[in-house]
N, C-alpha and C. Protein backbone atom coordinates (compact mmCIF):
# COMPACT_ATOMS: atom_id res chain seq x y z
N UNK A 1 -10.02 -1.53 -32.33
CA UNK A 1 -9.10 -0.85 -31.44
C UNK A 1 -7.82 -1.67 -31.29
N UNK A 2 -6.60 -0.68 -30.93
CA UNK A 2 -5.43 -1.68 -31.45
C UNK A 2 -5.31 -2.07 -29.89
N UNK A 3 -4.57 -3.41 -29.47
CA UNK A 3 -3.95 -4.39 -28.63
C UNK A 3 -2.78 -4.15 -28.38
N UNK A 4 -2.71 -4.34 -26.94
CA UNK A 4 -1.40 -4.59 -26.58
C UNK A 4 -1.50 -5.84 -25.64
N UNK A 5 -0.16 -6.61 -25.27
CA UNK A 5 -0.54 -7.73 -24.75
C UNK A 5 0.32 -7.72 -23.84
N UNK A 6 -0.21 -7.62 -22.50
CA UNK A 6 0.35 -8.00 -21.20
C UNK A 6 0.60 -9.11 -20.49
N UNK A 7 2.13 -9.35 -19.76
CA UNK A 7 1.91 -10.70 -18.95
C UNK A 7 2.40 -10.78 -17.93
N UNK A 8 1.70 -11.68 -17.19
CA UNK A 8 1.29 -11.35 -15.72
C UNK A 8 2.84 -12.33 -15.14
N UNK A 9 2.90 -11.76 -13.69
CA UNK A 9 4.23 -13.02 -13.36
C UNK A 9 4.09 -13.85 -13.35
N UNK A 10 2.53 -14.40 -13.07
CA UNK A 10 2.45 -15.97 -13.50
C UNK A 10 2.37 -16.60 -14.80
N UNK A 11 2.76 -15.66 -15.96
CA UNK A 11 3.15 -16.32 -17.20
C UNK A 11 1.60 -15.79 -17.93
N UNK A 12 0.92 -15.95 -17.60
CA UNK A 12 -0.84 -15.15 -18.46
C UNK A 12 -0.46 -14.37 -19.25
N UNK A 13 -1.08 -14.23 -20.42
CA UNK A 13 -1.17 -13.11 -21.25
C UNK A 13 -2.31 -12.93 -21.09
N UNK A 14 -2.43 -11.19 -21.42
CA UNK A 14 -3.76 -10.78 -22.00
C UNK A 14 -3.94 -9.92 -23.09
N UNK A 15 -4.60 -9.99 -23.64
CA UNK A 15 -4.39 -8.77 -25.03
C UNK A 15 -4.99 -7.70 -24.50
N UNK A 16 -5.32 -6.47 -24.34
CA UNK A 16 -5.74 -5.55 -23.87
C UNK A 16 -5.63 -4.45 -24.72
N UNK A 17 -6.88 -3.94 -24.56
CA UNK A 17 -7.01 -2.46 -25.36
C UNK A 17 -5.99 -1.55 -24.98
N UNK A 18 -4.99 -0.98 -26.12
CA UNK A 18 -3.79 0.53 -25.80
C UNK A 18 -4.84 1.50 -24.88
N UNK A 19 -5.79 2.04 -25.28
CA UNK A 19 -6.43 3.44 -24.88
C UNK A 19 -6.70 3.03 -23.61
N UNK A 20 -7.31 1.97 -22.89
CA UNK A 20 -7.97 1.43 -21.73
C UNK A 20 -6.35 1.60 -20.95
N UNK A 21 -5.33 0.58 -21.09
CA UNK A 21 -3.83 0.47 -20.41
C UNK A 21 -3.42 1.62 -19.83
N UNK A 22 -4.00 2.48 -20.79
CA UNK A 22 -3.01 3.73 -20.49
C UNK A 22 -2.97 4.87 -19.89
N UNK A 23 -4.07 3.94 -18.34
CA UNK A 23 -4.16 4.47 -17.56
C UNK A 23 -3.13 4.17 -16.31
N UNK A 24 -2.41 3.45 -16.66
CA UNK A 24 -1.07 3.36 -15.75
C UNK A 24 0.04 4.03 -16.72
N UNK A 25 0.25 5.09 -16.28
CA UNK A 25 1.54 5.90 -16.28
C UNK A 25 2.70 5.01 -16.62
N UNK A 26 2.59 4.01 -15.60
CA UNK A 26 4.21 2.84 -15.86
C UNK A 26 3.66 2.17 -17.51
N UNK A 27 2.99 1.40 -17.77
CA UNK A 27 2.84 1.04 -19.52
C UNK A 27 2.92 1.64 -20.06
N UNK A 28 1.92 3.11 -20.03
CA UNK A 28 2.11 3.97 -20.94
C UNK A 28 3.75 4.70 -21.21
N UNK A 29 4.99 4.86 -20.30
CA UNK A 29 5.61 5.09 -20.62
C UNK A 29 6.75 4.48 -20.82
N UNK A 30 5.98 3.29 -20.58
CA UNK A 30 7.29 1.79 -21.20
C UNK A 30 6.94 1.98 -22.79
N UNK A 31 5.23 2.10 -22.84
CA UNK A 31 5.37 1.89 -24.82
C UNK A 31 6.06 2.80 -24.84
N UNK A 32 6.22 4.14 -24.61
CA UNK A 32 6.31 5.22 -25.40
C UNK A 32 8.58 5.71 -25.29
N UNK A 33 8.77 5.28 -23.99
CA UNK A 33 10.02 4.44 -24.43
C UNK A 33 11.00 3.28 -25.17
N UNK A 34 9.84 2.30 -25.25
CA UNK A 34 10.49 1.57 -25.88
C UNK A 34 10.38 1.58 -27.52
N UNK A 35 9.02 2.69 -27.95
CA UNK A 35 8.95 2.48 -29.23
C UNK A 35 8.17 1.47 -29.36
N UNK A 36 7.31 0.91 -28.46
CA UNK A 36 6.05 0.20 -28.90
C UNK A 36 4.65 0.48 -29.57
N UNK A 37 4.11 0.25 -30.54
CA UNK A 37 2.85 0.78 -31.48
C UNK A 37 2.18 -0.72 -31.50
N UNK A 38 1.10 0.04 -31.93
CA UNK A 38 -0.23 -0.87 -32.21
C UNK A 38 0.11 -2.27 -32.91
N UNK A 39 0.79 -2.18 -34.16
CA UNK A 39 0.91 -2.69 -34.77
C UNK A 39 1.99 -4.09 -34.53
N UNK A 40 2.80 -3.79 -33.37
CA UNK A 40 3.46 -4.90 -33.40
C UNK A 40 3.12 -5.77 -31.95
N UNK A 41 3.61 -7.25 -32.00
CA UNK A 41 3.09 -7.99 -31.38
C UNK A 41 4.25 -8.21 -30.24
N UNK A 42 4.81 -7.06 -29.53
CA UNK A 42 5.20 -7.46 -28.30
C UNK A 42 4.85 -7.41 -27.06
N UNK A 43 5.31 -8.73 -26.26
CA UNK A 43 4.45 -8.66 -24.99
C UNK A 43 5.26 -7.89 -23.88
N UNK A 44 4.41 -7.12 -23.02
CA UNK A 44 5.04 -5.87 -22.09
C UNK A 44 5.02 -7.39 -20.80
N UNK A 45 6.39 -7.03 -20.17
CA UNK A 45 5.77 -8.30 -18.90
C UNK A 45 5.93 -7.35 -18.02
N UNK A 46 4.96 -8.06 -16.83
CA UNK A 46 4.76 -7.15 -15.52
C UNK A 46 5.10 -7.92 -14.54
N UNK A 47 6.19 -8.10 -14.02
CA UNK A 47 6.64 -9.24 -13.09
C UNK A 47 6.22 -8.89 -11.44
N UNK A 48 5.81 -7.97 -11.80
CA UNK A 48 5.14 -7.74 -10.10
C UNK A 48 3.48 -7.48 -9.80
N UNK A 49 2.69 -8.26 -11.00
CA UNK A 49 1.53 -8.29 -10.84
C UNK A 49 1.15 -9.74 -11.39
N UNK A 50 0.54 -10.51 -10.33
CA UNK A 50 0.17 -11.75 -10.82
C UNK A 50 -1.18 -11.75 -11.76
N UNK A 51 -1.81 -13.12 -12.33
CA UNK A 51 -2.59 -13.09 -13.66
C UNK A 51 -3.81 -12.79 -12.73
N UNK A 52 -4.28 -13.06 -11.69
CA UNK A 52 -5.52 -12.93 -10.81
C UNK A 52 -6.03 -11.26 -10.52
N UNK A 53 -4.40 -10.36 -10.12
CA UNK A 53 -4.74 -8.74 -9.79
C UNK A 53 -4.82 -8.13 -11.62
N UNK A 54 -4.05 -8.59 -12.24
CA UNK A 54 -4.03 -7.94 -13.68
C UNK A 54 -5.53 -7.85 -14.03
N UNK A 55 -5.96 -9.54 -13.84
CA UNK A 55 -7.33 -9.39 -14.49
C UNK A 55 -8.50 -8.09 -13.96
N UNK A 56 -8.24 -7.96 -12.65
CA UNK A 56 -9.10 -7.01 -11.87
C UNK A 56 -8.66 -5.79 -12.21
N UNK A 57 -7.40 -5.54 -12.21
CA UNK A 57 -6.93 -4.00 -13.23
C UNK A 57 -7.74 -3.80 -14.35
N UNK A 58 -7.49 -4.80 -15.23
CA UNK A 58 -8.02 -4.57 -16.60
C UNK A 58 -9.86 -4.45 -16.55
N UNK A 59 -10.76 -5.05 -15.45
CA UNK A 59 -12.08 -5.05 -15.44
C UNK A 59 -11.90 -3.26 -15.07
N UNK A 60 -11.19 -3.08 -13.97
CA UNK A 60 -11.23 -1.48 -13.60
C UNK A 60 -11.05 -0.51 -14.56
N UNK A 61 -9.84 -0.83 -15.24
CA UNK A 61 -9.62 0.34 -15.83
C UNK A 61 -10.65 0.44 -17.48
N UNK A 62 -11.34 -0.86 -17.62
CA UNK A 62 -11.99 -1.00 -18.67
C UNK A 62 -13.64 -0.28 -18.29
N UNK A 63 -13.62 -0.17 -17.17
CA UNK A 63 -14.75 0.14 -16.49
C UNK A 63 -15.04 1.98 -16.78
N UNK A 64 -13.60 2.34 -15.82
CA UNK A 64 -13.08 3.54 -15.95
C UNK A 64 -12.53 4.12 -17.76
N UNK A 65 -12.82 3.65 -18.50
CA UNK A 65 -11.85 4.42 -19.46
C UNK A 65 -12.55 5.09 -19.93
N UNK A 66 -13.92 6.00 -20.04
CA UNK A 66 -14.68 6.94 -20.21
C UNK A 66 -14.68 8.09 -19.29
N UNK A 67 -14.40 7.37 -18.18
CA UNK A 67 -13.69 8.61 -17.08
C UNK A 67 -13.03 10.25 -17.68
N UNK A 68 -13.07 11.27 -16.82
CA UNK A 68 -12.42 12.22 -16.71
C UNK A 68 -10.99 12.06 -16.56
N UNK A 69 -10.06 12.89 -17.41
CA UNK A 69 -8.39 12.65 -17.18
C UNK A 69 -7.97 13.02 -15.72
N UNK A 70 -7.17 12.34 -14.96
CA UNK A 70 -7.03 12.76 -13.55
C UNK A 70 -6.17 14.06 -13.16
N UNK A 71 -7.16 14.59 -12.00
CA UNK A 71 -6.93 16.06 -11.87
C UNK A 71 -5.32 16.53 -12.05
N UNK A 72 -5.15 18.03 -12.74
CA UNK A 72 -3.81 18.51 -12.34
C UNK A 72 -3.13 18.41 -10.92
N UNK A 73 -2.37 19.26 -10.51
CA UNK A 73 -1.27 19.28 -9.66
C UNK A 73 -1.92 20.25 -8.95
N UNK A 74 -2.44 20.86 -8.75
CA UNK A 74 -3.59 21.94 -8.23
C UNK A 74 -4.85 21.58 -7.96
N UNK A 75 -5.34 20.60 -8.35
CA UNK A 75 -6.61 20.15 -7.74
C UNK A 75 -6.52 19.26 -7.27
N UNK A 76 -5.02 18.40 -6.53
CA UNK A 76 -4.97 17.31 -5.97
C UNK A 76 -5.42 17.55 -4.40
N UNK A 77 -5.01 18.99 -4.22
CA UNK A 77 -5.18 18.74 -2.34
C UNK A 77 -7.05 18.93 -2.65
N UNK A 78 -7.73 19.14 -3.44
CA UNK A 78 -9.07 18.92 -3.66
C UNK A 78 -9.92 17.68 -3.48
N UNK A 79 -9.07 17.00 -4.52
CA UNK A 79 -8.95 15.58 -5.19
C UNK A 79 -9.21 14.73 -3.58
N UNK A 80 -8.22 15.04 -2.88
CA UNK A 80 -7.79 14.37 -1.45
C UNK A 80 -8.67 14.10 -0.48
N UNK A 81 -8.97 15.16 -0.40
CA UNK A 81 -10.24 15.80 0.56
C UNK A 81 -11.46 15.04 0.21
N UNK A 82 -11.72 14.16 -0.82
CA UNK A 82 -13.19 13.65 -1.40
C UNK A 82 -13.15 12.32 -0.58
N UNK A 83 -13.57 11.70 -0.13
CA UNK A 83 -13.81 10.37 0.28
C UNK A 83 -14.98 9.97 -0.33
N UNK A 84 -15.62 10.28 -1.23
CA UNK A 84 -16.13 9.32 -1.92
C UNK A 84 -15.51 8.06 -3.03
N UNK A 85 -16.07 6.81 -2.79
CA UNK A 85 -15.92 6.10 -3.53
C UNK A 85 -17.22 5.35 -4.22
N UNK A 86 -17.33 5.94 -5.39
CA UNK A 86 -18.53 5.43 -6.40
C UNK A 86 -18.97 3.91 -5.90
N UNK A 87 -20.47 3.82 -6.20
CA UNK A 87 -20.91 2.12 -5.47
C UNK A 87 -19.96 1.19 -6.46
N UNK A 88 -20.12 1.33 -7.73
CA UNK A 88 -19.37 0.49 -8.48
C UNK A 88 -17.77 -0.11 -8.14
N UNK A 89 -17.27 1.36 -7.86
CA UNK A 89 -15.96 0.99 -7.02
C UNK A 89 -15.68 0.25 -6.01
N UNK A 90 -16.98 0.76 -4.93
CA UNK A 90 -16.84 -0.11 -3.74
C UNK A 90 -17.33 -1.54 -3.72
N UNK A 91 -18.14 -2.08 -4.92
CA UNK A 91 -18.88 -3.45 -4.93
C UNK A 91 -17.59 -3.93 -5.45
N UNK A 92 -16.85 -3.54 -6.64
CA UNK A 92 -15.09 -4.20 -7.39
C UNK A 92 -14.69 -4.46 -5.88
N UNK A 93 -14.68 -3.21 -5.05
CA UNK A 93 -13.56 -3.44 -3.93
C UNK A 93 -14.24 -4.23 -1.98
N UNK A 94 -15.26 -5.30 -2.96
CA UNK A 94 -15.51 -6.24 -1.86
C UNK A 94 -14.96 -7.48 -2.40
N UNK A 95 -13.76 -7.47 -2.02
CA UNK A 95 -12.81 -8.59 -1.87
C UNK A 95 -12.07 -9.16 -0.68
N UNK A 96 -11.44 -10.16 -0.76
CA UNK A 96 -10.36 -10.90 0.20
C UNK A 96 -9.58 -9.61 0.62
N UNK A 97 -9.14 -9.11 2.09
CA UNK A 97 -8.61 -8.07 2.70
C UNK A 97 -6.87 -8.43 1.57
N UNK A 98 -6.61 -9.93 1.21
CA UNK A 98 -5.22 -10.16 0.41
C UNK A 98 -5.30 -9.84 -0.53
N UNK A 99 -6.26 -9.91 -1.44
CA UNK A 99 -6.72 -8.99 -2.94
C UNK A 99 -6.82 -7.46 -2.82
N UNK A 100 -7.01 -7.01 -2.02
CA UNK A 100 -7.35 -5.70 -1.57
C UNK A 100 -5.75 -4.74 -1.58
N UNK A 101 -4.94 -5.60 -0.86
CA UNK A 101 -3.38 -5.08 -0.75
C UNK A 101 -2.52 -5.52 -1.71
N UNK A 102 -3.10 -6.60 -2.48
CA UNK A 102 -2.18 -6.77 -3.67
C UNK A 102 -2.87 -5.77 -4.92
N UNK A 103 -4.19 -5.16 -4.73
CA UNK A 103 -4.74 -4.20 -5.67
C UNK A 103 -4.26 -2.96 -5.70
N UNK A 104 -3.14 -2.70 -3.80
CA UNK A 104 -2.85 -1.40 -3.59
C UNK A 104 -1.26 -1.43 -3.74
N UNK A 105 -0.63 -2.26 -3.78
CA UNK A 105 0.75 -2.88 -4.74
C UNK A 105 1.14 -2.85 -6.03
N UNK A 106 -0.22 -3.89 -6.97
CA UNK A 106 0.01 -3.14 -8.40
C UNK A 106 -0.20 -2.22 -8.86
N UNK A 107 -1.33 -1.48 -8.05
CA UNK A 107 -1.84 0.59 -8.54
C UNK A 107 -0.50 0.81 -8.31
N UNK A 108 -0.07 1.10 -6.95
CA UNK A 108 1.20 1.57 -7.40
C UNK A 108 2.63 1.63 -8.06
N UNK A 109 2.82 -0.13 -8.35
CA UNK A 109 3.21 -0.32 -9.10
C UNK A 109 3.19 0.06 -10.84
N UNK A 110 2.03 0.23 -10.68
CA UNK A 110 1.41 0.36 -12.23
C UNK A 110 1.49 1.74 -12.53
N UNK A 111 1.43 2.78 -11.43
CA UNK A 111 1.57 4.02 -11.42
C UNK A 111 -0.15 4.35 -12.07
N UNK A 112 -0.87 3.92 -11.07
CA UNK A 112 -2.75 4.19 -11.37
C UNK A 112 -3.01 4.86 -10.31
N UNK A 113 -3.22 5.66 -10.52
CA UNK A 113 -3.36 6.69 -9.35
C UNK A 113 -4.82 6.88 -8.57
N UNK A 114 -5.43 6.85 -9.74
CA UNK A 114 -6.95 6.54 -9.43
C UNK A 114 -7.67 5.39 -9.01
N UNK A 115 -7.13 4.58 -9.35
CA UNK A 115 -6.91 3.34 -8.60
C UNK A 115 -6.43 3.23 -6.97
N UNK A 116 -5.13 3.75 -6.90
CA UNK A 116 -4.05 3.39 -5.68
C UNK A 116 -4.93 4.60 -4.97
N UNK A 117 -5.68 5.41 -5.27
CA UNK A 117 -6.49 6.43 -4.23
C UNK A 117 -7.69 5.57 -3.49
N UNK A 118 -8.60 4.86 -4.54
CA UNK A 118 -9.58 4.08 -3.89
C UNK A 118 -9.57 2.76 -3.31
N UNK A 119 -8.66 2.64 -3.46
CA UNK A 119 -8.33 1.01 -2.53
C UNK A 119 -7.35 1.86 -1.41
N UNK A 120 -6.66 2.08 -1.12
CA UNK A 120 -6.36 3.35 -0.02
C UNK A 120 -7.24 4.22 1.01
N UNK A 121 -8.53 4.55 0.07
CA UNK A 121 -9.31 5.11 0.77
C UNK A 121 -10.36 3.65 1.19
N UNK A 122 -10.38 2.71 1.20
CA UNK A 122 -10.99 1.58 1.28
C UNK A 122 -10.36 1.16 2.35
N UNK A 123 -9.15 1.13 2.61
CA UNK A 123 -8.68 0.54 3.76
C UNK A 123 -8.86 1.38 4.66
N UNK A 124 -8.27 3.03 4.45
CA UNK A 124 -8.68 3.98 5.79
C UNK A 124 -9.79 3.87 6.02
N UNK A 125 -11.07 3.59 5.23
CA UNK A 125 -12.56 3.12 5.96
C UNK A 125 -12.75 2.13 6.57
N UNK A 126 -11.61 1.27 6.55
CA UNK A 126 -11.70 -0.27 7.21
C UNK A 126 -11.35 0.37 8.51
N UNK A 127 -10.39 1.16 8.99
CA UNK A 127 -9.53 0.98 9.93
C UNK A 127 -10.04 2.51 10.62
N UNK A 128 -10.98 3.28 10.08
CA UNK A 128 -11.48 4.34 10.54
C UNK A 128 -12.51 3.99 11.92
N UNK A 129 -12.05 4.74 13.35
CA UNK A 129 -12.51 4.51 14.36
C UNK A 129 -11.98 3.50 15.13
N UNK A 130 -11.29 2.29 14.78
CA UNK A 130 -11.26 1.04 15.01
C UNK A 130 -10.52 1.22 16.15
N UNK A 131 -10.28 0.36 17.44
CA UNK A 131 -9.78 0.38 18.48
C UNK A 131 -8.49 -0.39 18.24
N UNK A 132 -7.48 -0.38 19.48
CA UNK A 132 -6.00 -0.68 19.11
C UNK A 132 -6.44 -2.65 18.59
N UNK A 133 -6.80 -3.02 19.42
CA UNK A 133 -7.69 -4.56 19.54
C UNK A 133 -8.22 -4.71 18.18
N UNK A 134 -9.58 -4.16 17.76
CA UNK A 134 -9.73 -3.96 15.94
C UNK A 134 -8.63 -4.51 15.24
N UNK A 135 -8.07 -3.20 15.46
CA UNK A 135 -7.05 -3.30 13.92
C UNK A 135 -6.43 -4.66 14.42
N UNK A 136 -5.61 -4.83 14.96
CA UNK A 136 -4.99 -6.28 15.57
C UNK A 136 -5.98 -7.06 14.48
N UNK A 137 -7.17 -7.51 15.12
CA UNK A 137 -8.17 -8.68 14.30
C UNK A 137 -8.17 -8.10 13.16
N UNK A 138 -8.45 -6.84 12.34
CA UNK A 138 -8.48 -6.45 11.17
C UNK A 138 -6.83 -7.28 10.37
N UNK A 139 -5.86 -6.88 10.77
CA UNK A 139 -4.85 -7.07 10.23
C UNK A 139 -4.21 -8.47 10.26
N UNK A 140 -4.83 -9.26 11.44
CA UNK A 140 -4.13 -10.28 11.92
C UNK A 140 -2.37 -10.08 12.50
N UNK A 141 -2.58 -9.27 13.15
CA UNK A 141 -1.29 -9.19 13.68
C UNK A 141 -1.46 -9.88 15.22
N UNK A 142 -0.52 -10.86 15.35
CA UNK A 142 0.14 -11.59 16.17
C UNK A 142 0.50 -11.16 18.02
N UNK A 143 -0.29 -10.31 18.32
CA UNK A 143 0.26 -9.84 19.79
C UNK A 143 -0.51 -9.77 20.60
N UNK A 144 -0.40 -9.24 21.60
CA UNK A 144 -1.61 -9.41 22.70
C UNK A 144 -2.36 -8.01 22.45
N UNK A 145 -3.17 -8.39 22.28
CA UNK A 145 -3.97 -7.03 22.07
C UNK A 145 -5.16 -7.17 22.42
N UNK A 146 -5.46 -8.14 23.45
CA UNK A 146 -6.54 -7.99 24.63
C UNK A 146 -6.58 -7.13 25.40
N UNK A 147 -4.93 -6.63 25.94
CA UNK A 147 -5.03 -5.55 26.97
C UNK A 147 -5.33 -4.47 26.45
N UNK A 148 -5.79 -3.90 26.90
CA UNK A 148 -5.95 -2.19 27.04
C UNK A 148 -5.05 -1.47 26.62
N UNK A 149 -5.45 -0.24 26.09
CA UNK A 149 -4.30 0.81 25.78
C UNK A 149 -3.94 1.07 27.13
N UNK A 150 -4.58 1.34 28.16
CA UNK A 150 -3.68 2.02 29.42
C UNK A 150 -3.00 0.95 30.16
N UNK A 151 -3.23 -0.18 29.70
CA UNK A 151 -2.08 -1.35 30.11
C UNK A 151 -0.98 -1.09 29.59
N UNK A 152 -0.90 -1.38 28.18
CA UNK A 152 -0.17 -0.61 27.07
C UNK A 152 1.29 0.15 27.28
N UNK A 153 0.58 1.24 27.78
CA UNK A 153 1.33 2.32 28.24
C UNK A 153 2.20 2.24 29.64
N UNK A 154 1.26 1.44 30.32
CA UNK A 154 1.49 1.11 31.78
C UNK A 154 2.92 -0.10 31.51
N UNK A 155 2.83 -0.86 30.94
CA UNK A 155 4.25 -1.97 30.37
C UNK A 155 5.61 -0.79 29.55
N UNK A 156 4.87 0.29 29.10
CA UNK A 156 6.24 0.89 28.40
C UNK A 156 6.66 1.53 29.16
N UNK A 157 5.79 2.30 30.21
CA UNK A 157 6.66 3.39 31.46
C UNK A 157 7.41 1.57 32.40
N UNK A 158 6.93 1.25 32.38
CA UNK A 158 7.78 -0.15 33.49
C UNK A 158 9.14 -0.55 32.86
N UNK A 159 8.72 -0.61 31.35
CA UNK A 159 10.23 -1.18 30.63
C UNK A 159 11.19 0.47 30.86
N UNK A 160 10.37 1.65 30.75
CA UNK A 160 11.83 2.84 30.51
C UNK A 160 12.15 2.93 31.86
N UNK A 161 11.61 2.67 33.17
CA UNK A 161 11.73 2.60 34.38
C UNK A 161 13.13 1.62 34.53
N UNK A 162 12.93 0.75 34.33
CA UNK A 162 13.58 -0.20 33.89
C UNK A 162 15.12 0.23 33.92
N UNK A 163 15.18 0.46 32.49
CA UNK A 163 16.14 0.74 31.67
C UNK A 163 17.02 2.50 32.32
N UNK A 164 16.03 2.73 32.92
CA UNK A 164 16.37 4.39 33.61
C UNK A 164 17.16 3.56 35.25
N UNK A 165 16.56 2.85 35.52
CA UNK A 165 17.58 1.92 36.72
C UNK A 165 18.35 1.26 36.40
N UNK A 166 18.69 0.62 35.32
CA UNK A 166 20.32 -0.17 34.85
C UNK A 166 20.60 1.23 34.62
N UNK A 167 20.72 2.23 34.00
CA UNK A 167 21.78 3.00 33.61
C UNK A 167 21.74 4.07 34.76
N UNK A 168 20.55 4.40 35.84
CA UNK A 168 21.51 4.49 37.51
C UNK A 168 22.96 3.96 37.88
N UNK A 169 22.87 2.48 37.67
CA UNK A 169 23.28 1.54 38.76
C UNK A 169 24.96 1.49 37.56
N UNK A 170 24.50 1.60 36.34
CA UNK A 170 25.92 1.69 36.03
C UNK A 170 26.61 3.09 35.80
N UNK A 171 25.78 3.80 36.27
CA UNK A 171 26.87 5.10 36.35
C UNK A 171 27.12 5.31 37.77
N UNK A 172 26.17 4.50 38.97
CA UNK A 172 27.08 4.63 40.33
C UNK A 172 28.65 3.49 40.29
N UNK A 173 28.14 2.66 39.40
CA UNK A 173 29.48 1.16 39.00
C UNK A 173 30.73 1.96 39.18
N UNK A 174 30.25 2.93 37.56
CA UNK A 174 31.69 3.61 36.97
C UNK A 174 32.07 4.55 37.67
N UNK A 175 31.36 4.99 38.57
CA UNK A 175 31.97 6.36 39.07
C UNK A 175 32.53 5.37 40.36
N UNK A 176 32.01 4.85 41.09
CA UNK A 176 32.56 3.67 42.00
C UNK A 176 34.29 3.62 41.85
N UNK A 177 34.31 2.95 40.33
CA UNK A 177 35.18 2.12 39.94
C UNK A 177 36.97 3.20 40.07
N UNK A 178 35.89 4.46 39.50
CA UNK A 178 36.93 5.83 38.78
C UNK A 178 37.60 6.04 40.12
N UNK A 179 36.26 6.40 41.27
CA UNK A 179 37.06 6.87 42.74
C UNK A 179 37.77 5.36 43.32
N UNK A 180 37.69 4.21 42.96
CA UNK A 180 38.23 3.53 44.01
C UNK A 180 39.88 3.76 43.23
N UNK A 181 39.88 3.98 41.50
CA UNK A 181 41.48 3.68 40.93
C UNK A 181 41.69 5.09 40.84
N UNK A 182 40.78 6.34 41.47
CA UNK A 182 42.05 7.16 42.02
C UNK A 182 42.53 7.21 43.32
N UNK A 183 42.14 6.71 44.03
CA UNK A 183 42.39 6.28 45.34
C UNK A 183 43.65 5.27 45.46
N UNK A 184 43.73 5.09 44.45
CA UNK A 184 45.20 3.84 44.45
C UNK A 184 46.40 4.76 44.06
């Protein structure tokens, strides 16, 4: 089977099967723009996929390349609706939560659709149900997210309260200001 050879931004090559690749839309239509064939030895670089996610592309899509061609344009709102993800898929997709988002970066980068669906649908199962607090620890985001949602809410009506009394106090200012300099 003929080779093509990919390289990763960290400088990696890999030789890789054409038929397997060409399941990203973006290679497949770099060869087929640039006039790349089997036969010659140039390397495609991918500067937005390091040698660590490439390698996990290439186990996937080598996995997948017996697969069914992905649905038309008419069976996508179908397609959508499935939340299944095959065990095989989901054992690939027990990784570092940072491998996980750099897997959903190069799918789309790569234009893998079948790919960028199941690591997508991997995270909405992460974050399915999860409380405001959850996701916080899920994501590691930085804020207080001990309080309560009805605290929450209770700090944003205080701040527009707020902000609804400075702009009272400066439209009694200006109107103040208007009647005292027509009064002059």
């Amino acid at each position: 089977m003929p080779n093509i050879k990919l390289q990763s931004s960290d400088g990696e090559i890999f030789a890789v099967d054409i038929e397997i690749i060409k399941c990203s839309v973006t290679i497949k239509t770099m060869l087929e723009d640039l006039g790349i064939d089997e036969a010659e030895e140039e390397v495609v670089p991918l500067p937005n996929v390091n040698s660590a996610i490439l390698n996990k592309i290439i186990q996937w899509a080598t996995y997948h390349k017996d697969d069914l061609p992905p649905p038309s344009f008419e069976d996508e709102a179908e397609e959508n609706s499935n939340d299944d993800i095959s065990s095989w898929d989901a054992d690939f997709l027990k990784v570092e939560q940072s491998t996980l988002f750099e897997l959903i970066l190069a799918a789309n980068y790569l234009n893998i659709k079948d790919l960028l669906n199941i690591t997508c649908k991997t995270v909405a199962n992460m974050i399915e149900g999860k409380t405001t607090t959850e996701l916080c620890e899920i994501f590691n985001i930085n804020r207080d997210c001990n309080i309560s949602e009805e605290e929450q809410e209770e700090e944003c009506i205080k701040k527009e309260e707020k902000k609804s009394v400075k702009k009272r106090r400066r439209r009694r200012t200006r109107k103040a200001v208007e009647e005292r300099d027509g009064k002059e």
